[in-house]
N, C-alpha and C. Protein backbone atom coordinates (compact mmCIF):
# COMPACT_ATOMS: atom_id res chain seq x y z
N UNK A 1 -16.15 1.53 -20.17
CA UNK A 1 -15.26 1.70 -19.05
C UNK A 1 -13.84 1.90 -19.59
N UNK A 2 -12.97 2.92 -19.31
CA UNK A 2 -11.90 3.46 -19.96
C UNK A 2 -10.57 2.56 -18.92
N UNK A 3 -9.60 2.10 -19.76
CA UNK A 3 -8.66 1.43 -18.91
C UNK A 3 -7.93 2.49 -17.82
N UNK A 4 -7.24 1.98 -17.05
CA UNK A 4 -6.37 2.76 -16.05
C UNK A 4 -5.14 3.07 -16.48
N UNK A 5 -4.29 4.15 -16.30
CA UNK A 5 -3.02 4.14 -16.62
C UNK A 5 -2.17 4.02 -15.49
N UNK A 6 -1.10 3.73 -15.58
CA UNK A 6 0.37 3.24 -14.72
C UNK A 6 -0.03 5.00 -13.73
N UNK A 7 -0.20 5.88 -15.06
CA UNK A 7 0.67 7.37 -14.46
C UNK A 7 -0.15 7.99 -13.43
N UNK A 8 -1.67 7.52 -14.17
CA UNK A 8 -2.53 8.33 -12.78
C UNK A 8 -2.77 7.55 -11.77
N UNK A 9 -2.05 5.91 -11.48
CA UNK A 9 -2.48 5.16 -10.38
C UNK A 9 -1.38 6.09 -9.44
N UNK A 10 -0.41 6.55 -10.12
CA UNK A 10 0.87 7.04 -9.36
C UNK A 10 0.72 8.08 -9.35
N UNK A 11 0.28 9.14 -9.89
CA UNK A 11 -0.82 10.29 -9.00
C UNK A 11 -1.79 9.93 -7.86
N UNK A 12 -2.30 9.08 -8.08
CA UNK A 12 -3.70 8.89 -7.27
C UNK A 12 -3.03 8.18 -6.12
N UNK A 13 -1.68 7.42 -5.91
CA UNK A 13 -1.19 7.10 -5.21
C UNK A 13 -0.61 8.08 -4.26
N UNK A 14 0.05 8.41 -5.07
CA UNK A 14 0.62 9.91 -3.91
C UNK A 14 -0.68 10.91 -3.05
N UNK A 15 -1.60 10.53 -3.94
CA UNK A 15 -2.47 11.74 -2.99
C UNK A 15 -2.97 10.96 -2.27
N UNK A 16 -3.68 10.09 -2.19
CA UNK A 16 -3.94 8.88 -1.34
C UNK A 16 -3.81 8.14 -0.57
N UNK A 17 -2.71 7.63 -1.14
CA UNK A 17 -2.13 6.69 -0.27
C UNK A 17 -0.85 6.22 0.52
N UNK A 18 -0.19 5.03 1.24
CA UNK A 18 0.68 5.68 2.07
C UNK A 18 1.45 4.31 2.35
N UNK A 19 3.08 4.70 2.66
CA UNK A 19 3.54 3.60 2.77
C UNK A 19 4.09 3.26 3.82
N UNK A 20 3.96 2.06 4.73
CA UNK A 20 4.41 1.88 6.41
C UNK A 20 5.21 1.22 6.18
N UNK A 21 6.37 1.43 7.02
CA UNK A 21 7.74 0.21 7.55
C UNK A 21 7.85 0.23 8.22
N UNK A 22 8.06 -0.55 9.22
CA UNK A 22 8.05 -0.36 10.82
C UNK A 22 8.65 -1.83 11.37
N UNK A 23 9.03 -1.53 12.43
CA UNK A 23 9.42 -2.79 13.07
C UNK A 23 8.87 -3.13 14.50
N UNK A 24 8.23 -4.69 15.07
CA UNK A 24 7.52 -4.75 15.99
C UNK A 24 8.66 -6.30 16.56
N UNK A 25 8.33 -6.50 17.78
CA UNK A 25 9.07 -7.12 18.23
C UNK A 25 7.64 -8.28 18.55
N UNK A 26 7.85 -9.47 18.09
CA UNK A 26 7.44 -10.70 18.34
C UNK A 26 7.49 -11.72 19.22
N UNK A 27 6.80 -12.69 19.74
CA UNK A 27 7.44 -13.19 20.66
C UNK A 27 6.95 -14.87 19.92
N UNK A 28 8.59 -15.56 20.38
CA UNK A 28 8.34 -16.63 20.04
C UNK A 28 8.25 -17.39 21.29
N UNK A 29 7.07 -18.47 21.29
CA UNK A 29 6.82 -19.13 23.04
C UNK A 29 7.82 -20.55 22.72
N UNK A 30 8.21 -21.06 21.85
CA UNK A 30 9.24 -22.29 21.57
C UNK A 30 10.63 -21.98 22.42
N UNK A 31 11.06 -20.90 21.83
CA UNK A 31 12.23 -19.87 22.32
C UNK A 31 12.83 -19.19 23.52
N UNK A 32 11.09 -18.84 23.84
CA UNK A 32 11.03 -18.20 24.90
C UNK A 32 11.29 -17.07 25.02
N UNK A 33 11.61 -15.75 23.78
CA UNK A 33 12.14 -14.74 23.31
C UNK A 33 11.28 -14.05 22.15
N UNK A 34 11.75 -12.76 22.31
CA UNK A 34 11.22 -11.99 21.38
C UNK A 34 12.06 -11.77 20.30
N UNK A 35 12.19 -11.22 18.97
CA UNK A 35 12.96 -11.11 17.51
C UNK A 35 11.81 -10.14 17.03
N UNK A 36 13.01 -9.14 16.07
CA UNK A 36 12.75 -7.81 15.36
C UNK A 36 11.71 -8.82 14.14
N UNK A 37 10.48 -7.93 13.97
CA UNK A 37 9.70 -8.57 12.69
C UNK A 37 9.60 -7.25 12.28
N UNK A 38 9.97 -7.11 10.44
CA UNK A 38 9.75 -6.13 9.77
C UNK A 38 8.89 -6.38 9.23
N UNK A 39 7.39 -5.09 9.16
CA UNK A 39 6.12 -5.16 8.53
C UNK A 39 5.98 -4.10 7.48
N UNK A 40 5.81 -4.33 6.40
CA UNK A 40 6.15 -3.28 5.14
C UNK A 40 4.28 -3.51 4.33
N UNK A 41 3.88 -2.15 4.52
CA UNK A 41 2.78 -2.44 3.99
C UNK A 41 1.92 -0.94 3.03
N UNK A 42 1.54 -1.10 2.22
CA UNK A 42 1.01 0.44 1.32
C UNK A 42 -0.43 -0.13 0.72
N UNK A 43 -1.26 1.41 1.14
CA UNK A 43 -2.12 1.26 0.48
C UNK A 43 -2.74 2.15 0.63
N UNK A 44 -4.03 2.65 -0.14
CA UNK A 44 -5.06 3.40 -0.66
C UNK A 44 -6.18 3.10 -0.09
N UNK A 45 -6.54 4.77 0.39
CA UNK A 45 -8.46 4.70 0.87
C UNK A 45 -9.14 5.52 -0.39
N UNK A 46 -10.34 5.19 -0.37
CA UNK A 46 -11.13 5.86 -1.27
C UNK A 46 -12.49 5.57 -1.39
N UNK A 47 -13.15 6.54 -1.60
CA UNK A 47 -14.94 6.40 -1.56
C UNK A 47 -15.16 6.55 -3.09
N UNK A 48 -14.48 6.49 -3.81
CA UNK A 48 -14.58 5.95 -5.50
C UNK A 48 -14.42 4.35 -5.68
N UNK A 49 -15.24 3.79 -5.34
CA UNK A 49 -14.88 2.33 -5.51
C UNK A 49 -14.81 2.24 -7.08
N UNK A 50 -15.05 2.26 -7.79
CA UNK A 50 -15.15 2.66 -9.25
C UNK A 50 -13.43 2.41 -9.59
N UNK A 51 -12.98 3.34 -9.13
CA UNK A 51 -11.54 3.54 -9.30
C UNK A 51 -10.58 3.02 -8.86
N UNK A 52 -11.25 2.48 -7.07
CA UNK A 52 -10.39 1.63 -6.32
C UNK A 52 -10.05 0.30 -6.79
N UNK A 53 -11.31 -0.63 -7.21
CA UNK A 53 -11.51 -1.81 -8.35
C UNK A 53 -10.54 -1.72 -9.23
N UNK A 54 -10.89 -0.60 -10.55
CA UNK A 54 -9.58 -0.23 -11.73
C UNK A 54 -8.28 -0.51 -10.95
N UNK A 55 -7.64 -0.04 -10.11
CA UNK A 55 -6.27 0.10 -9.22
C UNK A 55 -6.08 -1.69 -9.02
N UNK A 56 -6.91 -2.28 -8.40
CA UNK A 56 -7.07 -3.52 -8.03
C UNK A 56 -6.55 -4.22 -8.95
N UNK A 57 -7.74 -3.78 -10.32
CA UNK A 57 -7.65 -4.56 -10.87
C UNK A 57 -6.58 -4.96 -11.88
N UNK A 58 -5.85 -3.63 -12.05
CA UNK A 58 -4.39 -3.43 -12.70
C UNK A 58 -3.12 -4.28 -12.62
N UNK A 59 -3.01 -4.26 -11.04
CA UNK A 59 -1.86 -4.75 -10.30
C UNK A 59 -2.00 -6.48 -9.99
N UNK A 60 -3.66 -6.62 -9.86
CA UNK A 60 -4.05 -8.29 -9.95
C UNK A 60 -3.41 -8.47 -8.26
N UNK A 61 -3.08 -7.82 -7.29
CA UNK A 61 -2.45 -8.34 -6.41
C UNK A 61 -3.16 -7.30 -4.87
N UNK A 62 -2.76 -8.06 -3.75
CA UNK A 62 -3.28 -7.65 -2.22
C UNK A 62 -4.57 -7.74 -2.40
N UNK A 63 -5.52 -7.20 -1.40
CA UNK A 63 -6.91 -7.28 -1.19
C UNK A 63 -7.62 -5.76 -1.18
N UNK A 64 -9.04 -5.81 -1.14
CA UNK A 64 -9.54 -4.55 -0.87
C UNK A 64 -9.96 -5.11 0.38
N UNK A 65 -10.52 -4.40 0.97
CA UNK A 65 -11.44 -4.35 2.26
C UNK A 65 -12.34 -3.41 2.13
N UNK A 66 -13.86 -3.11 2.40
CA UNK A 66 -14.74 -2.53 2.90
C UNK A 66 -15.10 -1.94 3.82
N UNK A 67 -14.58 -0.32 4.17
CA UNK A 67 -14.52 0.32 5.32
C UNK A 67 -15.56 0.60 5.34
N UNK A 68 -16.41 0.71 6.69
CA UNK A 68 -18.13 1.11 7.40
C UNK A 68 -17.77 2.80 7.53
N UNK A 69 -18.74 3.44 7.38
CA UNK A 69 -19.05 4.85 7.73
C UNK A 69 -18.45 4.98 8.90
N UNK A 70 -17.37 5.63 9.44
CA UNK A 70 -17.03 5.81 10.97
C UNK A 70 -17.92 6.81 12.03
N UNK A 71 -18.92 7.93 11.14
CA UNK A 71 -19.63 8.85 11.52
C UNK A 71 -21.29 8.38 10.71
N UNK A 72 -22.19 9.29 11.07
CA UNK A 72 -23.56 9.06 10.44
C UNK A 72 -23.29 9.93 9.26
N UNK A 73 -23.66 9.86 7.72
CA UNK A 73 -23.21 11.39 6.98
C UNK A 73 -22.15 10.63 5.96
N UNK A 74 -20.81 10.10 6.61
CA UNK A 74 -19.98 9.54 5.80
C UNK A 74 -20.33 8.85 4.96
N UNK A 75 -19.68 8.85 3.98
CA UNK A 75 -19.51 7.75 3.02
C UNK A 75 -18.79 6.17 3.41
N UNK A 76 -19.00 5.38 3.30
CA UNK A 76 -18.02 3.84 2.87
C UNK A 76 -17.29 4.52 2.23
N UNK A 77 -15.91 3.47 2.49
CA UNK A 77 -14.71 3.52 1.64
C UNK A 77 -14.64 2.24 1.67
N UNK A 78 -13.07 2.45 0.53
CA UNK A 78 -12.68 1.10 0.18
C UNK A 78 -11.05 1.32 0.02
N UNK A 79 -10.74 0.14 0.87
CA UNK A 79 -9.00 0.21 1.28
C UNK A 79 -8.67 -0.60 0.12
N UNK A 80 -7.28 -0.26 -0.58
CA UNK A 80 -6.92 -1.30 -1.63
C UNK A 80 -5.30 -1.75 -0.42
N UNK A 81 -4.89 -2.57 -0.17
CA UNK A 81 -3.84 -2.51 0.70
C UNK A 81 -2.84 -3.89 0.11
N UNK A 82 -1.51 -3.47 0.09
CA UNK A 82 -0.74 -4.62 -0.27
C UNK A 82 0.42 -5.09 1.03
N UNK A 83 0.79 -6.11 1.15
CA UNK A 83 2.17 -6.31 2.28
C UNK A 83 3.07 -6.92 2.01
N UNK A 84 4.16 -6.36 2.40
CA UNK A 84 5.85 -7.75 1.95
C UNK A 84 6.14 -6.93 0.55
N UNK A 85 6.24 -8.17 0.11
CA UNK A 85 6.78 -8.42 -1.30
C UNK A 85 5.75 -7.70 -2.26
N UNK A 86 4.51 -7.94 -1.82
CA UNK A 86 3.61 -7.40 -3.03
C UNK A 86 3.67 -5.51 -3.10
N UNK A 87 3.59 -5.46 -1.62
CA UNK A 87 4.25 -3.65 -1.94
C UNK A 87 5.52 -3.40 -2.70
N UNK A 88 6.80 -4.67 -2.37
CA UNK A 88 7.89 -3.94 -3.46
C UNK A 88 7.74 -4.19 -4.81
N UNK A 89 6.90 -5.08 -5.12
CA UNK A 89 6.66 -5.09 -6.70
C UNK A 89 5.63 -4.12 -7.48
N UNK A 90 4.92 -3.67 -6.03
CA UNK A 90 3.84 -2.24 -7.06
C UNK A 90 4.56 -1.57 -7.09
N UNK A 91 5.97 -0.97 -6.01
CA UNK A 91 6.29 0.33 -6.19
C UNK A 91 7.54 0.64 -6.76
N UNK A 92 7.65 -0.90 -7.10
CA UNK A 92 8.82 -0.85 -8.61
C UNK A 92 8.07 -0.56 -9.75
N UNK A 93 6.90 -0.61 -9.65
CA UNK A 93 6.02 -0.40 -11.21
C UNK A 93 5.67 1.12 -10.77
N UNK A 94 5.54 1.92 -9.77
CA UNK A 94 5.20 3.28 -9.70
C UNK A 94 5.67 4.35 -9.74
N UNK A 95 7.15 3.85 -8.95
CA UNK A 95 8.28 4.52 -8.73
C UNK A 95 8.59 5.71 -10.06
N UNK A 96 9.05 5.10 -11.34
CA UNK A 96 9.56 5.92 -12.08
C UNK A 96 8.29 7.13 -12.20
N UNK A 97 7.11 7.35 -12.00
CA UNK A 97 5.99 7.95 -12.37
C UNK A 97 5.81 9.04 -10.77
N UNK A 98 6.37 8.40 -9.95
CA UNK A 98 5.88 9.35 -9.10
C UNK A 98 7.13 10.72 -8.38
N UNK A 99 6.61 11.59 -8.08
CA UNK A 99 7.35 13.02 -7.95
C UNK A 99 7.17 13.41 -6.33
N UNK A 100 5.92 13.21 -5.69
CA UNK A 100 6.12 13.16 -4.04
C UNK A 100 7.34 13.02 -3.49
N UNK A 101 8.23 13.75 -3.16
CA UNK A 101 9.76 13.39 -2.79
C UNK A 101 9.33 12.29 -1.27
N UNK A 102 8.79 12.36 -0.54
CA UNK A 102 8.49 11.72 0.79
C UNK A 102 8.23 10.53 0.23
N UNK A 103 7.35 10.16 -0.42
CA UNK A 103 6.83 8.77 -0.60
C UNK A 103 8.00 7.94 -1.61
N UNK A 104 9.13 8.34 -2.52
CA UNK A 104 9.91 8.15 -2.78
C UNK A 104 11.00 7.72 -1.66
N UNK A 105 10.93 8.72 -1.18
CA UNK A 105 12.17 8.24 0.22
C UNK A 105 11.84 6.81 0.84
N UNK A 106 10.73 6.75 1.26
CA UNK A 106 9.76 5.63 1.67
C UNK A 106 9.97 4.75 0.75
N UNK A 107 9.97 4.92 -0.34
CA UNK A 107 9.90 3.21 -1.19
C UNK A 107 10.89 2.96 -1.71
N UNK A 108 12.26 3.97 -1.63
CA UNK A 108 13.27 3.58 -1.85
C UNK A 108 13.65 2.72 -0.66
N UNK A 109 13.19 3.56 0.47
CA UNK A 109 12.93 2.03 2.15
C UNK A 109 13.23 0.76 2.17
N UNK A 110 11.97 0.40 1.02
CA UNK A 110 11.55 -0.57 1.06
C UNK A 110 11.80 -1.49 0.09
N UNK A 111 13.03 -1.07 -1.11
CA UNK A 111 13.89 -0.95 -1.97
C UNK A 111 15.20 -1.62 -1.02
N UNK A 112 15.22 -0.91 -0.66
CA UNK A 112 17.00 -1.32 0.03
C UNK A 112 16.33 -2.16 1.22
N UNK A 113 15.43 -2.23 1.78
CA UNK A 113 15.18 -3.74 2.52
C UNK A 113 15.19 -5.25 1.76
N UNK A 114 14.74 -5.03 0.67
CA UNK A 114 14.78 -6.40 -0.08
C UNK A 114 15.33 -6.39 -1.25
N UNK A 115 16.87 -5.67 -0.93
CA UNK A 115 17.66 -5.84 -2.32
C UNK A 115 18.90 -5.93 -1.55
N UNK A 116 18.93 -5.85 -0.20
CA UNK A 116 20.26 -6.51 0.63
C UNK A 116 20.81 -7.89 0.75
């Protein structure tokens, strides 16, 4: 089994996978009010579990999950997904490697959210 590199997780990232920031409004019942909650979350689908594992197993961090066939025919997949903090520490390790200008914009995002 051949190790993984930094460069093609950050290829395989860009084609793959995807990064959310978003903001949802919460409600606290103590309060009696709602407050802005920021949800920052990235991750990868793939029917190579083979590869999804390697990715996993690189970073040591977030979970996979086990996606069901959504059609008869399909394949399973397998989500590798990280949230918070653990997305800004993969995509400080990806960043310099990746060229997708969009997904850059995006994790610079998520960059200047937790470096304020």
């Amino acid at each position: 089994m051949k190790k993984i590199d930094i460069r093609y997780i950050a290829g395989f990232f860009e084609g793959e996978g995807s990064i959310c920031k978003y903001i949802t409004h919460k409600y606290n019942p103590m309060m009696k009010k709602r407050y802005p909650c920021t949800t920052i979350r990235m991750e990868i689908v793939n029917t190579d579990f083979g590869i999804m594992k390697k990715i996993f197993n690189y970073f040591k961090t977030g979970h996979l999950v086990k996606i069901k066939p959504r059609k008869k025919g399909y394949k399973p997949q397998l989500r590798w997904q990280t949230t918070h903090r653990q997305s800004y520490q993969v995509l400080k390790k990806l960043i310099p490697y990746m060229v997708h200008k969009e997904k850059i914009k995006k994790a610079k995002e998520v960059f200047k959210f937790y470096e304020k």
